[in-house]
Protein backbone atom coordinates (compact mmCIF):
# COMPACT_ATOMS: atom_id res chain seq x y z
CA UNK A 1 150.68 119.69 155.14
CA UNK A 2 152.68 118.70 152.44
CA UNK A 3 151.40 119.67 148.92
CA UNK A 4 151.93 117.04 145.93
CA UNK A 5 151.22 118.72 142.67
CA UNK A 6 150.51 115.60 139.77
CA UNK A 7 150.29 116.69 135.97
CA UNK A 8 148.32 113.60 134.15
CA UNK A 9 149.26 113.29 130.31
CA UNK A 10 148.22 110.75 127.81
CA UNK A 11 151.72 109.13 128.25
CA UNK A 12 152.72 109.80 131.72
CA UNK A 13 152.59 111.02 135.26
CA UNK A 14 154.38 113.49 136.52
CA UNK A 15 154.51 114.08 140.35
CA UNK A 16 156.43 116.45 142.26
CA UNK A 17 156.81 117.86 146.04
CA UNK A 18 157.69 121.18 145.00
CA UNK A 19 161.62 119.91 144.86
CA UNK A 20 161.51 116.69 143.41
CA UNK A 21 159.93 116.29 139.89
CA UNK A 22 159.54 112.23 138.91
CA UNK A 23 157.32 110.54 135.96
CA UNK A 24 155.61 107.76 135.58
CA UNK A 25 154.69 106.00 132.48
CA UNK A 26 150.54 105.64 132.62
CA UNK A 27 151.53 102.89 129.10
CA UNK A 28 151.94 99.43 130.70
CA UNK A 29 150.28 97.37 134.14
CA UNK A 30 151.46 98.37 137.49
CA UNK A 31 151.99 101.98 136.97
CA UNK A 32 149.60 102.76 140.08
CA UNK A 33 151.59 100.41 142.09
CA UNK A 34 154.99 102.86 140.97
CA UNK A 35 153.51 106.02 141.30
CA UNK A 36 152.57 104.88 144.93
CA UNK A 37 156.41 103.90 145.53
CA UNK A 38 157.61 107.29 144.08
CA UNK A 39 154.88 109.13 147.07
CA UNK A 40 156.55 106.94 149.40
CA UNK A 41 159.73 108.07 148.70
CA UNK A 42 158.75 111.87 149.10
CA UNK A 43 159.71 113.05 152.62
CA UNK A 44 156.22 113.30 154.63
CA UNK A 45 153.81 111.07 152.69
CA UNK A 46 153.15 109.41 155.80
CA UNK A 47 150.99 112.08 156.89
CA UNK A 48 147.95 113.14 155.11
CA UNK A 49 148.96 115.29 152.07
CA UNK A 50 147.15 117.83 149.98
CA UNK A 51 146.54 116.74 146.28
CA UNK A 52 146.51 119.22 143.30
CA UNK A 53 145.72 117.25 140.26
CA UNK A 54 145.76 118.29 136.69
CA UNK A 55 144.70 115.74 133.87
CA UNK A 56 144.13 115.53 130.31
CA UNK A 57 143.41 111.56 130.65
CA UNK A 58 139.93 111.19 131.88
CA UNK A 59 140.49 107.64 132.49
CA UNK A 60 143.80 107.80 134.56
CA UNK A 61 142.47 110.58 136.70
CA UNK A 62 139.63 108.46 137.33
CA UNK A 63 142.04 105.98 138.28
CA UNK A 64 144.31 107.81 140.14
CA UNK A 65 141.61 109.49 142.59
CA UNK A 66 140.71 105.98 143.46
CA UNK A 67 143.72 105.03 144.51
CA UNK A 68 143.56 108.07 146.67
CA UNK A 69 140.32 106.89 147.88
CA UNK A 70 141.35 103.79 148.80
CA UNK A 71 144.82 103.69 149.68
CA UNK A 72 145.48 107.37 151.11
CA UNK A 73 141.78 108.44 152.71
CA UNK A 74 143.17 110.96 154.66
CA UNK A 75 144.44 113.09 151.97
CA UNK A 76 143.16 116.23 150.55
CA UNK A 77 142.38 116.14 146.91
CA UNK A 78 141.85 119.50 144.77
CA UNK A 79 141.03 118.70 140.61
CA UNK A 80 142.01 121.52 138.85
CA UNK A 81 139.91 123.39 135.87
CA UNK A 82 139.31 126.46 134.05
CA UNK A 83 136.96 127.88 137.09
CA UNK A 84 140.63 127.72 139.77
CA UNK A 85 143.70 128.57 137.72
CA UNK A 86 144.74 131.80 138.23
CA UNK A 87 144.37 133.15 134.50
CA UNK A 88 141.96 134.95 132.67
CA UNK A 89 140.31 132.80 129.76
CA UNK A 90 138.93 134.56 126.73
CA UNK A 91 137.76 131.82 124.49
CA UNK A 92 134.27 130.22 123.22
CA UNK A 93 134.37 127.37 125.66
CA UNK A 94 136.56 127.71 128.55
CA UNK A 95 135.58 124.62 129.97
CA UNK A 96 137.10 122.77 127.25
CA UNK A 97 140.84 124.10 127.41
CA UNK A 98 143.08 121.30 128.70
CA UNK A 99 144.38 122.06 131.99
CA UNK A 100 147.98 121.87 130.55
CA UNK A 101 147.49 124.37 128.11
CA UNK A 102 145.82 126.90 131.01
CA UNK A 103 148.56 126.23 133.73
CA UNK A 104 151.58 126.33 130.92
CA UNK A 105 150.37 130.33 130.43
CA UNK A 106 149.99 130.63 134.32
CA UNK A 107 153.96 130.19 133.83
CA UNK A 108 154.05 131.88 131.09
CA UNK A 109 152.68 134.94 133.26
CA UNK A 110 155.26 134.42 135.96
CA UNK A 111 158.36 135.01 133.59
CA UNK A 112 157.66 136.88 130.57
CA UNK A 113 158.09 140.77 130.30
CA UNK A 114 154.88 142.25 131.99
CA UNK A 115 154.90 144.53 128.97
CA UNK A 116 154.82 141.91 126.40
CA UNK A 117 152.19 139.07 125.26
CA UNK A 118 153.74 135.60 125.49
CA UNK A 119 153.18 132.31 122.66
CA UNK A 120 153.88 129.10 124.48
CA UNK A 121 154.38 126.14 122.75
CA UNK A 122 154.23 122.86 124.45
CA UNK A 123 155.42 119.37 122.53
CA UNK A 124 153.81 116.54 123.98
CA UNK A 125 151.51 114.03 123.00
CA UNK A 126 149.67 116.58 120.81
CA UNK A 127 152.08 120.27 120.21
CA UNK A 128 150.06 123.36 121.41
CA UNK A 129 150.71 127.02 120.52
CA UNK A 130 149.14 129.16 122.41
CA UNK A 131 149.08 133.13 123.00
CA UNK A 132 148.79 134.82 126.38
CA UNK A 133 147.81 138.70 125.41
CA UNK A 134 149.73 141.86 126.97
CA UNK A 135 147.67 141.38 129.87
CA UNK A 136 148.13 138.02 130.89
CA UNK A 137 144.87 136.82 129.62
CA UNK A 138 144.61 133.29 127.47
CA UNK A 139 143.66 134.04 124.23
CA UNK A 140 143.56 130.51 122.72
CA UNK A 141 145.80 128.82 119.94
CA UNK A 142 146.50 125.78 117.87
CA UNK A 143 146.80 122.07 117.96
CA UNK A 144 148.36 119.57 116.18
CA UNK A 145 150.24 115.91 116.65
CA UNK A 146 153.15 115.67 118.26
CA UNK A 147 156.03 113.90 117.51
CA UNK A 148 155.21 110.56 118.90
CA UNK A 149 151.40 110.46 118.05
CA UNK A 150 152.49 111.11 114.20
CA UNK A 151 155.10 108.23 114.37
CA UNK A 152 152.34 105.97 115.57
CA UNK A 153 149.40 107.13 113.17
CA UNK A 154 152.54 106.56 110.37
CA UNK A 155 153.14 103.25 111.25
CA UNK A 156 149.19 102.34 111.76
CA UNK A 157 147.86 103.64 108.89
CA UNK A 158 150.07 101.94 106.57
CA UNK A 159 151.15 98.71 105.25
CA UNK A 160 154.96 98.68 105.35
CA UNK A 161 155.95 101.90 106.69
CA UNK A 162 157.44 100.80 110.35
CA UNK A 163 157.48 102.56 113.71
CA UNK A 164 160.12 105.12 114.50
CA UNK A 165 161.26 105.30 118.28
CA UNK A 166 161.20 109.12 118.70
CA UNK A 167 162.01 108.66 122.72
CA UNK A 168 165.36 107.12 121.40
CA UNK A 169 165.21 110.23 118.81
CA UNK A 170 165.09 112.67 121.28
CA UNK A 171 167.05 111.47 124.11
CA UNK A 172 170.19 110.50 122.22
CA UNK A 173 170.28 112.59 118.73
CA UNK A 174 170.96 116.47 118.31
CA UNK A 175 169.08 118.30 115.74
CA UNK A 176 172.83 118.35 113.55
CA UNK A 177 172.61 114.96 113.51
CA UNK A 178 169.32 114.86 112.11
CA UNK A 179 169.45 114.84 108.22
CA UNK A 180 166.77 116.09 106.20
CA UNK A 181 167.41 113.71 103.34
CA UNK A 182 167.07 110.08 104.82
CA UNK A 183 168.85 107.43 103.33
CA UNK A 184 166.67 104.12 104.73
CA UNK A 185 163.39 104.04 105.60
CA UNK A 186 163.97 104.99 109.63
CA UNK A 187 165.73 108.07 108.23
CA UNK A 188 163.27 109.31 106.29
CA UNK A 189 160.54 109.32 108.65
CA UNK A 190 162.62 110.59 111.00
CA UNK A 191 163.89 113.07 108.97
CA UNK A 192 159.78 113.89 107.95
CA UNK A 193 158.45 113.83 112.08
CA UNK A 194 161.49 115.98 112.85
CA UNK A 195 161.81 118.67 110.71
CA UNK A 196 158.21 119.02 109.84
CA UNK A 197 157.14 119.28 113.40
CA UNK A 198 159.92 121.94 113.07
CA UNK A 199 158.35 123.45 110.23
CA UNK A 200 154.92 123.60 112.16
CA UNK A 201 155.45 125.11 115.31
CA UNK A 202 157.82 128.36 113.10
CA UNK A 203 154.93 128.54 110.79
CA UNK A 204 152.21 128.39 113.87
CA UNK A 205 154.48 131.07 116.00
CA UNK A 206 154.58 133.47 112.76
CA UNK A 207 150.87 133.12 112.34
CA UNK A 208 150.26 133.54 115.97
CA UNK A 209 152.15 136.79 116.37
CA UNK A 210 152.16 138.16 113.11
CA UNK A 211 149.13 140.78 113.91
CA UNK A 212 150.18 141.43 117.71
CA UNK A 213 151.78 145.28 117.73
CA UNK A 214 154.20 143.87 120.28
CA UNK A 215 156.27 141.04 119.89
CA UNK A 216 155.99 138.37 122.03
CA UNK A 217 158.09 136.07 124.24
CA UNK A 218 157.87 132.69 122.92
CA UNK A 219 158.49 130.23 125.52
CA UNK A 220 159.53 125.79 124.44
CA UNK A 221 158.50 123.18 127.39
CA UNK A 222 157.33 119.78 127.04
CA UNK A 223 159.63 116.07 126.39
CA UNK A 224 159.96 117.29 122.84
CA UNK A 225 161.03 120.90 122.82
CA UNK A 226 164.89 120.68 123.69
CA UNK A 227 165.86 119.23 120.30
CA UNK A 228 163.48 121.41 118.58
CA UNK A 229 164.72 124.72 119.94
CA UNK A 230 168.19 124.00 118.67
CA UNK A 231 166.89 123.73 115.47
CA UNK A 232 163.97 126.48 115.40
CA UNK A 233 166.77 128.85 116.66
CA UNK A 234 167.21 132.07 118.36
CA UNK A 235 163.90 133.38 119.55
CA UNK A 236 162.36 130.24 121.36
CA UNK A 237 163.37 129.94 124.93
CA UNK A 238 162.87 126.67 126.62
CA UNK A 239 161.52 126.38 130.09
CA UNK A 240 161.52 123.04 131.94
CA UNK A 241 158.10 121.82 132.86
CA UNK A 242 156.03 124.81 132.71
CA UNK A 243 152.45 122.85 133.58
CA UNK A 244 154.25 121.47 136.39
CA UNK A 245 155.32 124.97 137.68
CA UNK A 246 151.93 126.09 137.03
CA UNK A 247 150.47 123.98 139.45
CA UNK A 248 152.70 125.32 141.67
CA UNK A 249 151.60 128.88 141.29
CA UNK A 250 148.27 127.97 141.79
CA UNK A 251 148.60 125.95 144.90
CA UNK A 252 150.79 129.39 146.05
CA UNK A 253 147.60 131.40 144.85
CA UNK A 254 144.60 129.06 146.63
CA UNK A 255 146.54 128.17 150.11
């Protein structure tokens, strides 16, 4: 049975077949009708498939599972949580990690030096740092916007300041080519999203590690953390979808 592995954000959907990794933005009407297309277009959706789902977006999953419901009956659906993702939690309330943050240090335990803890730090909607101890357990970590959900609060909260397009920002701009000193308006906030978010996640890595005996791995995924490697430097590695390739470990783990 084929196993589809589906990573809900607050932006987007991201589906993959264990090959293939598409998105999907969740933002604008008819985004059930594309996901549907982009399962079609995965060799052997037209036999019953095994859903793993991970969500941070109540309302989408909600969504989502029922379209499964109604449209693909057949198929298996798993919702993943704190109680079946192969890490050890030590935190207050478990049950209130995001799923993202928990399967992001199940990669995290896949790749980093068995004799070393791990920080991951995943830029997306919101930027999480997070630790993963020696021992592969989840010790917690910090939270604060991202990129895109300061630009918006910027633009909302205020009169004239306008919105900057930080997809544009991140897609076609390298972190050279981002000035610190704007010279319009655009530039400015730019220049403030960009380098502060730069300036949070150095200062949230230092205070993360700075009483561990051992120093960590630290470990860049998410849409933002390209162009912010470059500029944090040596030290930060990025990884390509890490919640993504935790769901992947954990279907391996479960089946």
């Amino acid at each position: 049975m084929l196993q589809l592995a589906l990573d809900i954000g607050n932006t987007r959907c991201k589906i993959s077949d264990g090959e293939v990794c598409r998105s999907v933005s969740h933002q604008c009407s008819g985004w059930v009708e594309e996901l549907a297309a982009v399962v079609e277009s995965f060799r052997g959706t037209d036999s019953p498939c095994a859903w793993w789902l991970a969500s941070v977006n109540r309302p989408v999953l909600r969504r989502v599972t029922e379209w499964l419901e109604s449209d693909r009956p057949r198929d298996l659906l798993h919702i993943l949580n704190f109680r079946n993702i192969p890490i050890q939690i030590d935190v207050e309330f478990p049950e209130r990690v995001g799923v993202d943050r928990l399967l992001a240090a199940v990669t995290a335990n896949e790749i980093r030096d068995p004799f070393r803890p791990a920080v991951v730090v995943d830029l997306g909607t919101a930027a999480k740092v997070d630790l993963v101890d020696e021992k592969g357990v989840f010790r917690g970590g910090a939270i604060a916007p991202g990129l895109r959900m300061s630009a918006l609060a910027m633009e909302q909260q205020t009169d004239a300041l306008p919105e900057v397009d930080i997809m544009e920002m991140l897609n076609s701009m390298t972190a050279e080519e981002i000035s610190s000193v704007g010279r319009n308006t655009q530039e400015a906030i730019r220049a403030g999203l960009f380098w502060g978010t730069v300036g949070t996640i150095r200062e949230l890595t230092a205070q993360t590690t700075s009483g561990l005996a051992i120093p960590p791995e630290v470990y860049l995924t998410g849409g933002g953390a390209r162009i912010i490697r470059d500029a944090l430097g040596e030290g930060f590695f990025y990884v390509d979808e890490m919640v993504m390739k935790g769901i992947r470990t954990t279907i391996r783990h479960t089946i």
